[in-house]
Protein backbone atom coordinates (compact mmCIF):
# COMPACT_ATOMS: atom_id res chain seq x y z
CA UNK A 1 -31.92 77.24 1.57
CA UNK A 2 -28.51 76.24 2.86
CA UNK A 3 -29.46 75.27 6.26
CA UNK A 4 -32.19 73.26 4.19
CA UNK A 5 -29.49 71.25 1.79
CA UNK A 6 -27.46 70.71 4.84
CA UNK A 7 -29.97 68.95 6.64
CA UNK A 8 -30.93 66.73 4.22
CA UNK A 9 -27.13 65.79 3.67
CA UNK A 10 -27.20 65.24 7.57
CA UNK A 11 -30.27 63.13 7.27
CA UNK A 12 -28.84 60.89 4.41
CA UNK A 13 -25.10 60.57 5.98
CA UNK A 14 -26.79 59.41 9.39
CA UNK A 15 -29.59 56.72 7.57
CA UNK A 16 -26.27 55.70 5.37
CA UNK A 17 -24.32 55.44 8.84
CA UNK A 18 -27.61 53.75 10.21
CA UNK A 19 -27.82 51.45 7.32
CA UNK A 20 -24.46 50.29 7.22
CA UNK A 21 -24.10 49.00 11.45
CA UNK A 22 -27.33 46.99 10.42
CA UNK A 23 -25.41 45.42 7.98
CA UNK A 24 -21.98 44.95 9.87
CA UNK A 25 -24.44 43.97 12.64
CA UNK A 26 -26.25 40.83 10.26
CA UNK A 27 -23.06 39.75 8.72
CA UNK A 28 -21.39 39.26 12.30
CA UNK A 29 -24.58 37.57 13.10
CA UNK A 30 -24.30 35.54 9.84
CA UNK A 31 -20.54 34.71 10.53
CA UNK A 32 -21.34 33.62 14.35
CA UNK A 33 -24.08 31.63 13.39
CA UNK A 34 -21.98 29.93 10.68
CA UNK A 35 -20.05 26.61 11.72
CA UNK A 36 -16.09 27.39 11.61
CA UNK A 37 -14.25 25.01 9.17
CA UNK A 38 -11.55 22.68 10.11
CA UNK A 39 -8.69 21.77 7.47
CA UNK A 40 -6.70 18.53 7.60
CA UNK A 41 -4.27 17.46 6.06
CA UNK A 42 -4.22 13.58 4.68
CA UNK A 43 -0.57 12.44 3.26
CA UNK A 44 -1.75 9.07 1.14
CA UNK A 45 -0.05 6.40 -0.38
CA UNK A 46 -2.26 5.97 -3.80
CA UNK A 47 0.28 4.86 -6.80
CA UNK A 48 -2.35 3.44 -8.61
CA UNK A 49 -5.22 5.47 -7.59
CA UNK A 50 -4.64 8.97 -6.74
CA UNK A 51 -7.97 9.87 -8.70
CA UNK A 52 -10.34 7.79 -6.29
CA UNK A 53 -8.62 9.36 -2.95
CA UNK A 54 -9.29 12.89 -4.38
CA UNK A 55 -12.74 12.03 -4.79
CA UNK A 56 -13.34 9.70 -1.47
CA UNK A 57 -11.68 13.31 0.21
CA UNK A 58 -14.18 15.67 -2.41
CA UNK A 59 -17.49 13.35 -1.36
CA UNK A 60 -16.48 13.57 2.40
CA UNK A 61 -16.17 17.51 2.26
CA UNK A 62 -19.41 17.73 0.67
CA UNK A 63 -21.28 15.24 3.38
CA UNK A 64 -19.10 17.24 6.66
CA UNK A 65 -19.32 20.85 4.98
CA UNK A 66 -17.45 22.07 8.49
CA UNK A 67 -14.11 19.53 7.31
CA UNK A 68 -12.04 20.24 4.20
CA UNK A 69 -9.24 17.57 3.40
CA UNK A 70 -5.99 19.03 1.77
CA UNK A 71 -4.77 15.58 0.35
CA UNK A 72 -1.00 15.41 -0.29
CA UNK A 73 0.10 12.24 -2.13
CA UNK A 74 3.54 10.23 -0.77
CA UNK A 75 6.38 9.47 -3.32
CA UNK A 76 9.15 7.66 -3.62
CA UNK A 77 9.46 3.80 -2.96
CA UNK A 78 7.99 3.38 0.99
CA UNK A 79 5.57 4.87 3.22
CA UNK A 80 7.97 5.00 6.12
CA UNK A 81 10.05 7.63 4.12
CA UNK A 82 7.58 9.43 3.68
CA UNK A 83 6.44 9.25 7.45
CA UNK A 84 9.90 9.57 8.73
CA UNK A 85 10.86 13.54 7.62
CA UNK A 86 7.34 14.41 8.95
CA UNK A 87 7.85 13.07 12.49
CA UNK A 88 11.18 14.56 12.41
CA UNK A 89 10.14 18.13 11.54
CA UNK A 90 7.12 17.66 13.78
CA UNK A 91 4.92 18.56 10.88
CA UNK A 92 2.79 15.19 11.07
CA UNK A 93 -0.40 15.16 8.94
CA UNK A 94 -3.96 14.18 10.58
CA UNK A 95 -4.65 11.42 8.68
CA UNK A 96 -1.91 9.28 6.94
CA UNK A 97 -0.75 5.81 5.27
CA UNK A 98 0.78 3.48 7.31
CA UNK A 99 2.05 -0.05 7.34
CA UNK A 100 0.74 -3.31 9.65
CA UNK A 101 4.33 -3.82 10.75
CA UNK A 102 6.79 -2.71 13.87
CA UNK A 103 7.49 0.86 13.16
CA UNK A 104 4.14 1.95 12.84
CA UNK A 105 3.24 0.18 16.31
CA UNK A 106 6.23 2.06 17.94
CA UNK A 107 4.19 5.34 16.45
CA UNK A 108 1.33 4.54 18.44
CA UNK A 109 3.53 3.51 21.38
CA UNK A 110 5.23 6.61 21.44
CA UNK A 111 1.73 8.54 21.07
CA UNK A 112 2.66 9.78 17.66
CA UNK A 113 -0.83 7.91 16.03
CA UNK A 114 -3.88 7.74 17.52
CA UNK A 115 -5.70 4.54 19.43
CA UNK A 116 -8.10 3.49 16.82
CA UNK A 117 -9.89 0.56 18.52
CA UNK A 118 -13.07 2.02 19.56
CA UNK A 119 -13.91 3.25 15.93
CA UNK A 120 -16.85 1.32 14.09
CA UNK A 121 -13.63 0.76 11.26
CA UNK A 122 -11.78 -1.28 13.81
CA UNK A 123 -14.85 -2.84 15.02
CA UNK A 124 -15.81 -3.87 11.06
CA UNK A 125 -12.12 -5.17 10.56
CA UNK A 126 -11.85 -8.58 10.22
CA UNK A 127 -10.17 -10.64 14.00
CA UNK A 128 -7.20 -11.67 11.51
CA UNK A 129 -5.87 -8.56 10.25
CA UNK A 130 -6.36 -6.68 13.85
CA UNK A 131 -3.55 -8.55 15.28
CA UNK A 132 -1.46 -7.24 12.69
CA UNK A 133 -2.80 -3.47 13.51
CA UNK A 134 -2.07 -3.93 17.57
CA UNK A 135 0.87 -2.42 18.87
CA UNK A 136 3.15 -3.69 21.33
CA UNK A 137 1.10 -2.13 24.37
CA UNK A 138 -2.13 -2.84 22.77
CA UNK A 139 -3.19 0.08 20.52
CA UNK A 140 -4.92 -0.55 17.59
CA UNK A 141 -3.06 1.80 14.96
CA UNK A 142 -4.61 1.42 11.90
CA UNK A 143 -7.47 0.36 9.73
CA UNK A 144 -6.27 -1.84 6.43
CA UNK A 145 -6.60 -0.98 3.20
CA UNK A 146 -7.69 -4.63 2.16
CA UNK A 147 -6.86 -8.23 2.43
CA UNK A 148 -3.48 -8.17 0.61
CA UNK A 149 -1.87 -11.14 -1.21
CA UNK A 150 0.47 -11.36 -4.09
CA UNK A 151 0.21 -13.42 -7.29
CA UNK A 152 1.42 -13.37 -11.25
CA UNK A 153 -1.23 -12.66 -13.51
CA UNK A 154 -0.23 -14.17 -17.06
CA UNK A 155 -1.84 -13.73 -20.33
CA UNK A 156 -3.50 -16.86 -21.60
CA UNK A 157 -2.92 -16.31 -24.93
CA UNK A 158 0.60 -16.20 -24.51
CA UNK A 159 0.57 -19.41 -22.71
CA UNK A 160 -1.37 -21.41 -25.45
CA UNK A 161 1.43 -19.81 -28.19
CA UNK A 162 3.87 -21.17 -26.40
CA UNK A 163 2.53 -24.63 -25.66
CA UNK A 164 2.33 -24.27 -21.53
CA UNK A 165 -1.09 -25.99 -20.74
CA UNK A 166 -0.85 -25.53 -16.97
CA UNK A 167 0.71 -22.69 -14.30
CA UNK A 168 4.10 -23.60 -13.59
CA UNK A 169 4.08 -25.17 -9.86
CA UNK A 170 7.62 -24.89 -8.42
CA UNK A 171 10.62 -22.85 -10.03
CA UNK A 172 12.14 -25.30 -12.28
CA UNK A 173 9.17 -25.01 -13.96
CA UNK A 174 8.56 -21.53 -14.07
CA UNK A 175 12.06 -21.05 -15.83
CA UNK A 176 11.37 -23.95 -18.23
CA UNK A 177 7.60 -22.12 -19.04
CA UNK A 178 9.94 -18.66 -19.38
CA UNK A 179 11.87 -20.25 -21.89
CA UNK A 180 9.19 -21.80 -23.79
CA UNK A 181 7.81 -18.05 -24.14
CA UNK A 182 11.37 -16.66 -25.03
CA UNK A 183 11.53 -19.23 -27.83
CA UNK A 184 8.07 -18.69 -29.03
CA UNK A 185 9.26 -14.78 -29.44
CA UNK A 186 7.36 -13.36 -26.40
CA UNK A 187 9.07 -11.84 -23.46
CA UNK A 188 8.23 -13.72 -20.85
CA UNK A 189 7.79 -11.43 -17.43
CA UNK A 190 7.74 -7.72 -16.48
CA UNK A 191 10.36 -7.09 -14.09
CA UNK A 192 9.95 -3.73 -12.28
CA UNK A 193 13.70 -2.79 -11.95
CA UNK A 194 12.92 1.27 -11.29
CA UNK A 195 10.22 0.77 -8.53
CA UNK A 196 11.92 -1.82 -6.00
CA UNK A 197 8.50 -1.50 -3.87
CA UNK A 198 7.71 -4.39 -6.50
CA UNK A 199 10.20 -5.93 -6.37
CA UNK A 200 9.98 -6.34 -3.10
CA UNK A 201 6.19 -7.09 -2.94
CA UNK A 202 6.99 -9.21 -6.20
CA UNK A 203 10.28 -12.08 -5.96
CA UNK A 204 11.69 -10.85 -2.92
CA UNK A 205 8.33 -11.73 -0.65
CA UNK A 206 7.42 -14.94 -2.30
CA UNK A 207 11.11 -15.57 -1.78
CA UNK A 208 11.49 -15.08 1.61
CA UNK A 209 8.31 -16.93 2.04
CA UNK A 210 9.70 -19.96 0.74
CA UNK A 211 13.37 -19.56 1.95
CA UNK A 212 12.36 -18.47 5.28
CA UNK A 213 9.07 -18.51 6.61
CA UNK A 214 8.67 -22.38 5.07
CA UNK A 215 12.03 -23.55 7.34
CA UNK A 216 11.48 -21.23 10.44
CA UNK A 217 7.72 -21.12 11.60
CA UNK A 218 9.20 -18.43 15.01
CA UNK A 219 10.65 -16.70 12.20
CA UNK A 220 8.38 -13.42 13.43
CA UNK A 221 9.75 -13.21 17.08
CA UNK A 222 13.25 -14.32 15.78
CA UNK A 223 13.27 -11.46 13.96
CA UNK A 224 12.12 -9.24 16.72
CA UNK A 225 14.66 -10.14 19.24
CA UNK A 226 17.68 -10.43 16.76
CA UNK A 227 18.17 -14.08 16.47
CA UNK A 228 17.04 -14.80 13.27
CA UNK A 229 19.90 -15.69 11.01
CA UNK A 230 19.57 -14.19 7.32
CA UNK A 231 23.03 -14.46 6.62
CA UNK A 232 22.19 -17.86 4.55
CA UNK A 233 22.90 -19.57 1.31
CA UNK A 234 18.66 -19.69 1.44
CA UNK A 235 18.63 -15.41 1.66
CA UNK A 236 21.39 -15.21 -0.88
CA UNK A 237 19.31 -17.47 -3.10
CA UNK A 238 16.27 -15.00 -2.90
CA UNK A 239 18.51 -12.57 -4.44
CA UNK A 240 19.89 -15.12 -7.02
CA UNK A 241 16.67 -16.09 -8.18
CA UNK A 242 16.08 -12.30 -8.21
CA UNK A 243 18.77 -11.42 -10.75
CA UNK A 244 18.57 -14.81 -12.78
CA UNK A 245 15.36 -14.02 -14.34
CA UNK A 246 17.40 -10.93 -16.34
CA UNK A 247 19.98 -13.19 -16.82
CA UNK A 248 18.61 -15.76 -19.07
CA UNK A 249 17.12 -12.67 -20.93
CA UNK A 250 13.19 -13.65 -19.44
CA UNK A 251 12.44 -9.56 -18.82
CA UNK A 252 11.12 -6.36 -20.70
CA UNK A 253 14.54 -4.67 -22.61
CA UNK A 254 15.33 -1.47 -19.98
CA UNK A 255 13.80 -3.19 -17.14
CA UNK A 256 16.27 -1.20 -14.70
CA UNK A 257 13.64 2.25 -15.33
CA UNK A 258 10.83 0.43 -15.58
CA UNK A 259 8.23 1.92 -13.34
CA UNK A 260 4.97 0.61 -11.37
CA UNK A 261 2.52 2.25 -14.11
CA UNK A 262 4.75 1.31 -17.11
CA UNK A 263 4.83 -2.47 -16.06
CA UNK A 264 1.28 -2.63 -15.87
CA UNK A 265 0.60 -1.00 -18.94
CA UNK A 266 3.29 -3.45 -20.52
CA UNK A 267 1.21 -6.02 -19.32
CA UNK A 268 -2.18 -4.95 -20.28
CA UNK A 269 -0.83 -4.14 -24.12
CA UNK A 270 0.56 -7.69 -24.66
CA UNK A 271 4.05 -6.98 -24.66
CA UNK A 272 4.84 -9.40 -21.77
CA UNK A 273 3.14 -13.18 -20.71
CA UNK A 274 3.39 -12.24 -17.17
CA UNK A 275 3.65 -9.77 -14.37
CA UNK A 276 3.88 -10.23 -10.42
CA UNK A 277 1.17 -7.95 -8.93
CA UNK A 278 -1.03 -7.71 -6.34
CA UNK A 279 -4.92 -8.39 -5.98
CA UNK A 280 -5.20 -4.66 -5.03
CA UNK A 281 -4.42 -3.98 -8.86
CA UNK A 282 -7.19 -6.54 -9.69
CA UNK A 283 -8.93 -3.82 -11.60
CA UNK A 284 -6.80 -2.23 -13.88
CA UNK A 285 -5.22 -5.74 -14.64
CA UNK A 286 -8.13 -8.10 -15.01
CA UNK A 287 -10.27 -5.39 -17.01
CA UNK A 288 -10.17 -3.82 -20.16
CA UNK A 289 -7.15 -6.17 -21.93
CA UNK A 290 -7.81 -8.18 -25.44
CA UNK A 291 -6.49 -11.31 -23.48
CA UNK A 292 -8.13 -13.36 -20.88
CA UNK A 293 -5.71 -13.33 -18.02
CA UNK A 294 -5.07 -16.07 -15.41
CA UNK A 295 -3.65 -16.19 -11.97
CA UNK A 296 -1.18 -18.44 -10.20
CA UNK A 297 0.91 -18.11 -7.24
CA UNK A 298 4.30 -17.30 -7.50
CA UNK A 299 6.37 -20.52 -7.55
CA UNK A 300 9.36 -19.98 -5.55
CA UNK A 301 9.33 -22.91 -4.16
CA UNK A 302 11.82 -25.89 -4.81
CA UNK A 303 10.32 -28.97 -6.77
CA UNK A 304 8.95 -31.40 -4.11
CA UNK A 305 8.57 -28.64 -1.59
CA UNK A 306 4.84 -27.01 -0.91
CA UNK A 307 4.88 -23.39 -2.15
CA UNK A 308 4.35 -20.73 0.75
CA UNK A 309 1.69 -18.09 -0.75
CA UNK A 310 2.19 -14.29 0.94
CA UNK A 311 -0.86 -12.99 2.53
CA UNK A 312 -1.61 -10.48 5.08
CA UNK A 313 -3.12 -6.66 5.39
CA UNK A 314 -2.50 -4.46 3.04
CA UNK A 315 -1.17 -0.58 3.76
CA UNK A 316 -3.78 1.34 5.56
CA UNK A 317 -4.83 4.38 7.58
CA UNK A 318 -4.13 5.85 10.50
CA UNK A 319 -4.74 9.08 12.29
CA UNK A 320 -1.79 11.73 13.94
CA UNK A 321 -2.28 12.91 17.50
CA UNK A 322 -2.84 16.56 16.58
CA UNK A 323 -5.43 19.19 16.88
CA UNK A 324 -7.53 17.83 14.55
CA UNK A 325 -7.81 14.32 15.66
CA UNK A 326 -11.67 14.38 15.76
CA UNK A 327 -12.30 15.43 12.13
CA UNK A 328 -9.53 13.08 10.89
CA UNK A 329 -11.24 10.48 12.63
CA UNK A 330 -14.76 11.21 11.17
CA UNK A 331 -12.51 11.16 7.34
CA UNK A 332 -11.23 7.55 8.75
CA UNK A 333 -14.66 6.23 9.29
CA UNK A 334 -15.81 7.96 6.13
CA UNK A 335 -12.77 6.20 4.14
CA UNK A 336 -13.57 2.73 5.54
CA UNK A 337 -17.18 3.43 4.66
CA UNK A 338 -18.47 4.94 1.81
CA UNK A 339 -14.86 5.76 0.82
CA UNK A 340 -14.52 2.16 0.30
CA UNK A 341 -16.60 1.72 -2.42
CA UNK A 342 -14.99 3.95 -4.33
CA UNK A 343 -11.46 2.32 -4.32
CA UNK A 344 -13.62 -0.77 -5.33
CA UNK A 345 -14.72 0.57 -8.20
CA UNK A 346 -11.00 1.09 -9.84
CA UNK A 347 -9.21 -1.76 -7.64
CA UNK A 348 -11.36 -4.41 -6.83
CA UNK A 349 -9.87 -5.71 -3.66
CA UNK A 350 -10.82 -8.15 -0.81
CA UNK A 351 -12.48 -5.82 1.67
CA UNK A 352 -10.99 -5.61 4.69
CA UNK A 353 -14.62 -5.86 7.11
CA UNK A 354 -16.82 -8.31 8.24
CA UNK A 355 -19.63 -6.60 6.50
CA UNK A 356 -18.87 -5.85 3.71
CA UNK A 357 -18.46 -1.98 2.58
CA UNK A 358 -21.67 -0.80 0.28
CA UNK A 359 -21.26 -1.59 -3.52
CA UNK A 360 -17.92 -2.67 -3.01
CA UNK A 361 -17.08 -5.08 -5.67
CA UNK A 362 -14.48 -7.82 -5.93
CA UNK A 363 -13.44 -9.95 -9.02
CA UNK A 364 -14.70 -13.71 -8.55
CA UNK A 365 -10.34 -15.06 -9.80
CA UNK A 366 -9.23 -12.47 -6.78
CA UNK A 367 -12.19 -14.08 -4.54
CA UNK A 368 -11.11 -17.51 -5.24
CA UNK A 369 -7.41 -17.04 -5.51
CA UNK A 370 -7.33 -14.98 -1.70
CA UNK A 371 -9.49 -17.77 -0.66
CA UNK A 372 -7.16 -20.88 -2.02
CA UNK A 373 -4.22 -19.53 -0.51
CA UNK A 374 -6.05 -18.55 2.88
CA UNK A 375 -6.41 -22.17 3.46
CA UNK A 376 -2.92 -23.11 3.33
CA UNK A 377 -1.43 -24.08 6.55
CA UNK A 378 1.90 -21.49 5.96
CA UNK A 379 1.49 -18.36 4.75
CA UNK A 380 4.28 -15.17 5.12
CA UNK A 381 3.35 -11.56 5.60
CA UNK A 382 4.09 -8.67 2.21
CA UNK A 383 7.67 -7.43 2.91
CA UNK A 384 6.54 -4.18 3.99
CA UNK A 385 5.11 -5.76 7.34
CA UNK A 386 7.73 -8.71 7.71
CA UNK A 387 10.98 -6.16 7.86
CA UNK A 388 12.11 -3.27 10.17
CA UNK A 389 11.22 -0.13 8.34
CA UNK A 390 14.98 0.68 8.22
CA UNK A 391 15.77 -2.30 6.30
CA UNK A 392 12.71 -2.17 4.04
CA UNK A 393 14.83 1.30 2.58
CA UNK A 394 17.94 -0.53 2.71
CA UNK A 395 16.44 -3.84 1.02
CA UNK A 396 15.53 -1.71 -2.37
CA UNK A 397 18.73 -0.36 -2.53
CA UNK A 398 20.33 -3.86 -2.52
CA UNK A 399 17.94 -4.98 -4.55
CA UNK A 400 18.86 -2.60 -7.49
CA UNK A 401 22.45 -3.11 -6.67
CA UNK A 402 22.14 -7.02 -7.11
CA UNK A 403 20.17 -6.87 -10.20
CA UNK A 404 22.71 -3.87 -11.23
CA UNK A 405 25.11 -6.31 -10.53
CA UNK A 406 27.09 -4.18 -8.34
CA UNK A 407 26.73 -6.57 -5.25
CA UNK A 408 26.38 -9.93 -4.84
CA UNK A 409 23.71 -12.04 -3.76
CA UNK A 410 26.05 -13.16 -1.12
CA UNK A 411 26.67 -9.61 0.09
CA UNK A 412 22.93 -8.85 0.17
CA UNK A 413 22.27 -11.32 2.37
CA UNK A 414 24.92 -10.34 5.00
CA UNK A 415 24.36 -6.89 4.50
CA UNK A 416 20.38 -7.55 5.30
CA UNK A 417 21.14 -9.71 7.80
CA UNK A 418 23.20 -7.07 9.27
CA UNK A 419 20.56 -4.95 9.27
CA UNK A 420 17.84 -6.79 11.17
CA UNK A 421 19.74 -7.95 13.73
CA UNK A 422 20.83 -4.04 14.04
CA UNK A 423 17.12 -2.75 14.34
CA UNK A 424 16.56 -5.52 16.78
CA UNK A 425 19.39 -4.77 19.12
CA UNK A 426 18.08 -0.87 19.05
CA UNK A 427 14.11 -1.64 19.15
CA UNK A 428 13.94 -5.26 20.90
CA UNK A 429 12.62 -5.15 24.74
């Protein structure tokens, strides 16, 4: 009876044993047969649209089930500084943000990005904007985020309250229509004093364009090779013009902490006539407000003198020389794609292709406005493409310190000028 009870035991142990390799054997079979996955890593500049890149990365996964995208968001007031403790601690992401201007072309020079020009993207881009996106040797670095250009959206309401019948079309004007609002009891413009990226983007680039690019048309390869003089009463006056609008009491109260998000939203709820933005905030600012809103471009100009509007590429994407070049690629195409659309949807920017992208869908003021100022016969680059990436994170600091009033406009002109011509003597070829 024993022997009997033992065998069965026996018999079930060895069809358990039996059982079991069978399945070991099927789920190796199931794990060789299954695709391995491939993370990357995506560091984004999205301020105003952090939602839409975690989808655009979401839809991607689901389409390329073998690719997952760990998107990690930049902070802070650039790209480069964001870019620049990566490269340093060799921990580069696959896919990231980048600017149309010199230090992103050294990056592809130096084989830090990847050569993007035989990529449908680069192929879709419109001829303009590749030049800016073509390093020194001839890589093409990057794939723009849109057609960028800046303007000042202004509530019409306002306008009417306070008697202004027309856009102001040089700066004498503009501060006579910014008193005309103060004295009607409305503040008359958002001025974003704790994000300098808009300020720069905002008074410092339509500035420039009219102090600089308007009197020097070399002013690009001036700047280059270090003989580009900034050290001017014209600079200094881009910083003057900068602080004067506080001045004459024309701004938001606290305008020093005032943020990118906060000045929109200041904006959108009335509490200001007008706000320098870009058209890749077209969305959010067009849409959704109890106003109808106009555009203009900024008037920095002096009376008698034709303004100088800014337009050029906005930030875009690039991908890392790393292990996992080929999937970040295949997220870059995706982005420039289907991703497009997507930003569309909140943004409502001028694509950056030939053929359009999908349902993108673009506001017919932004249309019109990108198209107006595309015609004129001078136009000057957004500051983040015009200046050495050193002195873009130098400029905001000056910029706060001018409107903080702990420096001069004077001083921030030789102290930027100093700067330049630094970069130039340690860069220039």
């Amino acid at each position: 009876m024993r022997r009997i009870k033992f065998a069965c035991l026996l018999s079930g142990l060895i069809c358990t044993m039996f059982l079991g390799a069978c399945h070991s054997r099927d789920a190796a079979s199931v794990a060789t047969s299954a695709p391995a996955r491939t993370s990357i890593t995506a560091l984004v500049w999205a301020p105003d649209w952090p939602e839409e890149m975690l989808r655009i990365a979401a839809d991607f996964s689901k389409q390329n089930p073998d690719v997952h995208v760990d998107v990690q968001f930049m902070v802070g007031n650039s790209v480069e500084e964001n870019i620049k403790p990566r490269i340093a601690a060799g921990t580069v992401p696959d896919l990231v943000s980048v600017n149309p201007n010199a230090y992103a072309a050294e990056l592809a020079d130096q084989g830090i990005l990847a050569d993007l020009s035989h990529t449908a993207a680069w192929q879709r881009m419109l001829e303009p904007l590749k030049r800016d996106w073509t390093s020194h040797r001839g890589k093409g670095f990057g794939i723009s985020g849109g057609v960028a250009t800046t303007m000042i959206y202004y509530n019409r309401d306002m306008f009417a309250k306070a008697g202004i019948t027309a856009p102001p079309a040089n700066f004498d004007e503009f501060l006579q229509d910014c008193a005309k609002l103060k004295r009607a009891g409305l503040t008359p413009v958002v001025w974003n004093g704790g994000f300098p990226n808009m300020l720069g983007n905002g008074p410092f680039s339509s500035g420039f364009a009219n102090n600089v690019v308007a009197r020097e048309p070399d002013w690009r390869n001036k700047m280059a090779d270090g003989s580009l003089d900034l050290n001017t009463p014209e600079v200094a006056d881009i910083f003057t013009k900068m602080a004067l609008i506080p001045a004459r009491g024309y701004v938001q109260p606290n305008y020093m902490s005032t943020g990118y998000d906060e000045g929109m939203r200041l904006f959108k709820e009335g509490k200001v006539a007008m706000a320098f933005q870009g058209n890749w905030a077209a969305g959010p600012m067009l849409h959704g407000n109890a106003f109808p809103v106009g555009l203009f471009i900024p008037p920095w100009n002096a009376r008698g003198e034709k303004v100088v509007p800014v337009l050029g590429s906005e930030t875009g994407f690039a991908v890392c020389e790393t292990r996992n070049k080929a999937a970040a690629m295949r997220f870059l195409e995706f982005i420039a794609a289907k991703g497009f659309s997507v930003l569309q949807a909140k943004r409502h920017n001028i694509s950056p292709f030939q053929h359009g992208a999908g349902t993108a869908v673009s506001d017919p003021e932004i249309v019109d406005y990108t198209n107006a100022v595309s015609r004129y016969a001078v136009t000057a680059s957004p500051y983040y493409s015009t200046l050495p990436s050193n002195t873009i994170e130098l400029l905001h600091e000056l910029m706060q310190d001018v409107l903080l009033k702990k420096m001069t406009p004077r001083q921030a002109a030789q102290r930027l000028d100093a700067s330049v011509k630094n970069e130039a003597k340690m860069h220039y070829k």
